[in-house]
C-alpha atoms as a PDB file:
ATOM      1  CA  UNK A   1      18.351   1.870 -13.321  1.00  0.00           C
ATOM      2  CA  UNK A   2      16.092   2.604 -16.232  1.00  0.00           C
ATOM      3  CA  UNK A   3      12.552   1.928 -16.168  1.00  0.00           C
ATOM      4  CA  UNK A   4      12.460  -0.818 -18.523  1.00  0.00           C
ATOM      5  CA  UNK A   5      15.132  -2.431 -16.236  1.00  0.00           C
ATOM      6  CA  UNK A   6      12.755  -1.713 -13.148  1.00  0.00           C
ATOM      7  CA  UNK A   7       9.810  -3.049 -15.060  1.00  0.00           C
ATOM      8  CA  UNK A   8      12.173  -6.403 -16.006  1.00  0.00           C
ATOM      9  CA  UNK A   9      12.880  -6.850 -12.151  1.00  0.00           C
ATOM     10  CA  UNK A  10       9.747  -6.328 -10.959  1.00  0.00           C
ATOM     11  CA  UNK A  11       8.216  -9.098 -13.503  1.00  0.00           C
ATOM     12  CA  UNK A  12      10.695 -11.819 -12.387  1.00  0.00           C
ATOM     13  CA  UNK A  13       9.109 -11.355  -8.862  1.00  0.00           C
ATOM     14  CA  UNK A  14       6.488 -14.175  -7.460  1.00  0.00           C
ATOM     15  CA  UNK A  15       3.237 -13.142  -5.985  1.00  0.00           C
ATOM     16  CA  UNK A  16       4.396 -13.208  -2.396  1.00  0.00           C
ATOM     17  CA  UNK A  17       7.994 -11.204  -2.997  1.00  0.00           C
ATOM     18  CA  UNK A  18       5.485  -8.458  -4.543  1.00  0.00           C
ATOM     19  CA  UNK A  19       3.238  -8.288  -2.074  1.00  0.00           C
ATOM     20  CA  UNK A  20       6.574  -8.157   0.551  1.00  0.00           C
ATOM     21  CA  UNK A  21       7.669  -5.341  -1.370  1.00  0.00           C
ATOM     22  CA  UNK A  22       4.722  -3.267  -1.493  1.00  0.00           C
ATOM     23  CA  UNK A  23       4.639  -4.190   2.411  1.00  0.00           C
ATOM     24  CA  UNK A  24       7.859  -2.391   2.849  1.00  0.00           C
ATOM     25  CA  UNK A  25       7.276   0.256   0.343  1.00  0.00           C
ATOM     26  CA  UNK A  26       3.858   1.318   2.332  1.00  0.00           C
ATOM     27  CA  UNK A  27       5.580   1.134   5.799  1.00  0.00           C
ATOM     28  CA  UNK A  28       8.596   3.135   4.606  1.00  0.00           C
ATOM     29  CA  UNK A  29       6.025   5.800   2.755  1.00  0.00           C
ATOM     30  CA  UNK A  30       3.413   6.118   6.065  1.00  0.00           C
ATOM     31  CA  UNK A  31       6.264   5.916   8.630  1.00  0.00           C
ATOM     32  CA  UNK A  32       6.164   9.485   9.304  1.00  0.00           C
ATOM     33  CA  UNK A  33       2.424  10.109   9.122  1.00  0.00           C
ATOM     34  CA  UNK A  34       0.198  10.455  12.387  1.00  0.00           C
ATOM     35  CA  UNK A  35      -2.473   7.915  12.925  1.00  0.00           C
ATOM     36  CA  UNK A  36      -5.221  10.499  11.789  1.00  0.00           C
ATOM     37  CA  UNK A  37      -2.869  10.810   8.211  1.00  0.00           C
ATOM     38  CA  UNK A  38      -3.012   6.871   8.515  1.00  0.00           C
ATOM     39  CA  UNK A  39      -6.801   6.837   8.799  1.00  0.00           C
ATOM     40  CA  UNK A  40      -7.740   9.486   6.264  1.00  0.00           C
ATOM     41  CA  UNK A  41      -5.567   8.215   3.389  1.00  0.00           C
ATOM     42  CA  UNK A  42      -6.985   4.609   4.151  1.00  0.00           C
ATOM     43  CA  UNK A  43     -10.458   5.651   4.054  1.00  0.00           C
ATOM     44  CA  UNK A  44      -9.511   7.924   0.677  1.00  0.00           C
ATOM     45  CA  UNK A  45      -8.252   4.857  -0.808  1.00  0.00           C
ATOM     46  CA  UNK A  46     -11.155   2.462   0.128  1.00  0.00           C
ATOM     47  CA  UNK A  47     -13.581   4.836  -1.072  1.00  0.00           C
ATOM     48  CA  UNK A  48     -12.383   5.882  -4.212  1.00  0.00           C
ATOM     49  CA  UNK A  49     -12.089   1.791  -4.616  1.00  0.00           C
ATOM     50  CA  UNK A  50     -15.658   1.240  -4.062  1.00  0.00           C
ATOM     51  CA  UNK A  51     -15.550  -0.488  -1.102  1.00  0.00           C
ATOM     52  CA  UNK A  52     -17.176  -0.346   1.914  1.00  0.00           C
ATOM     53  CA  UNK A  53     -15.786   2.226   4.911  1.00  0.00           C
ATOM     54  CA  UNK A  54     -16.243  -0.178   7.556  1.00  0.00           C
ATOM     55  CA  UNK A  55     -13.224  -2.074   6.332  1.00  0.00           C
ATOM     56  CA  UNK A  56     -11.413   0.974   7.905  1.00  0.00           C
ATOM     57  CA  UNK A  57     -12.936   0.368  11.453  1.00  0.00           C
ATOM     58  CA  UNK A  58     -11.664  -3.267  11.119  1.00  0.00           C
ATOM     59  CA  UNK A  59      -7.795  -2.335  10.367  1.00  0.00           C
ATOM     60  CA  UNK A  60      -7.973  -0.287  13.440  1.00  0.00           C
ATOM     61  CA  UNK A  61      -8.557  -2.920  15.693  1.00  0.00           C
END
């Protein structure tokens, strides 16, 4: 599949089939990491967002 064709799939999707996919896509991509992997790409993510760390305490629990 070509990228156009990719990007043409990806539009016909609803809101909730997206967010299903990217579900799936970040289990299968953190599936071999270690917790501490797990943890310090969250918090890289959260902070380079802006947001506020202690969102990362919260997921843990």
């Amino acid at each position: 599949m070509n990228n156009s064709m990719d990007n043409e799939a990806l539009e016909k999707l609803n809101g909730v089939q997206k967010k299903e996919l990217l579900g799936r896509l970040l289990s299968s991509l953190l599936d071999n990491l270690s917790e501490v992997e797990k943890k310090e790409l969250l918090q890289k993510i959260v902070s380079s967002s802006g947001e506020n760390l202690q969102v990362i305490d919260m997921v843990e629990h």
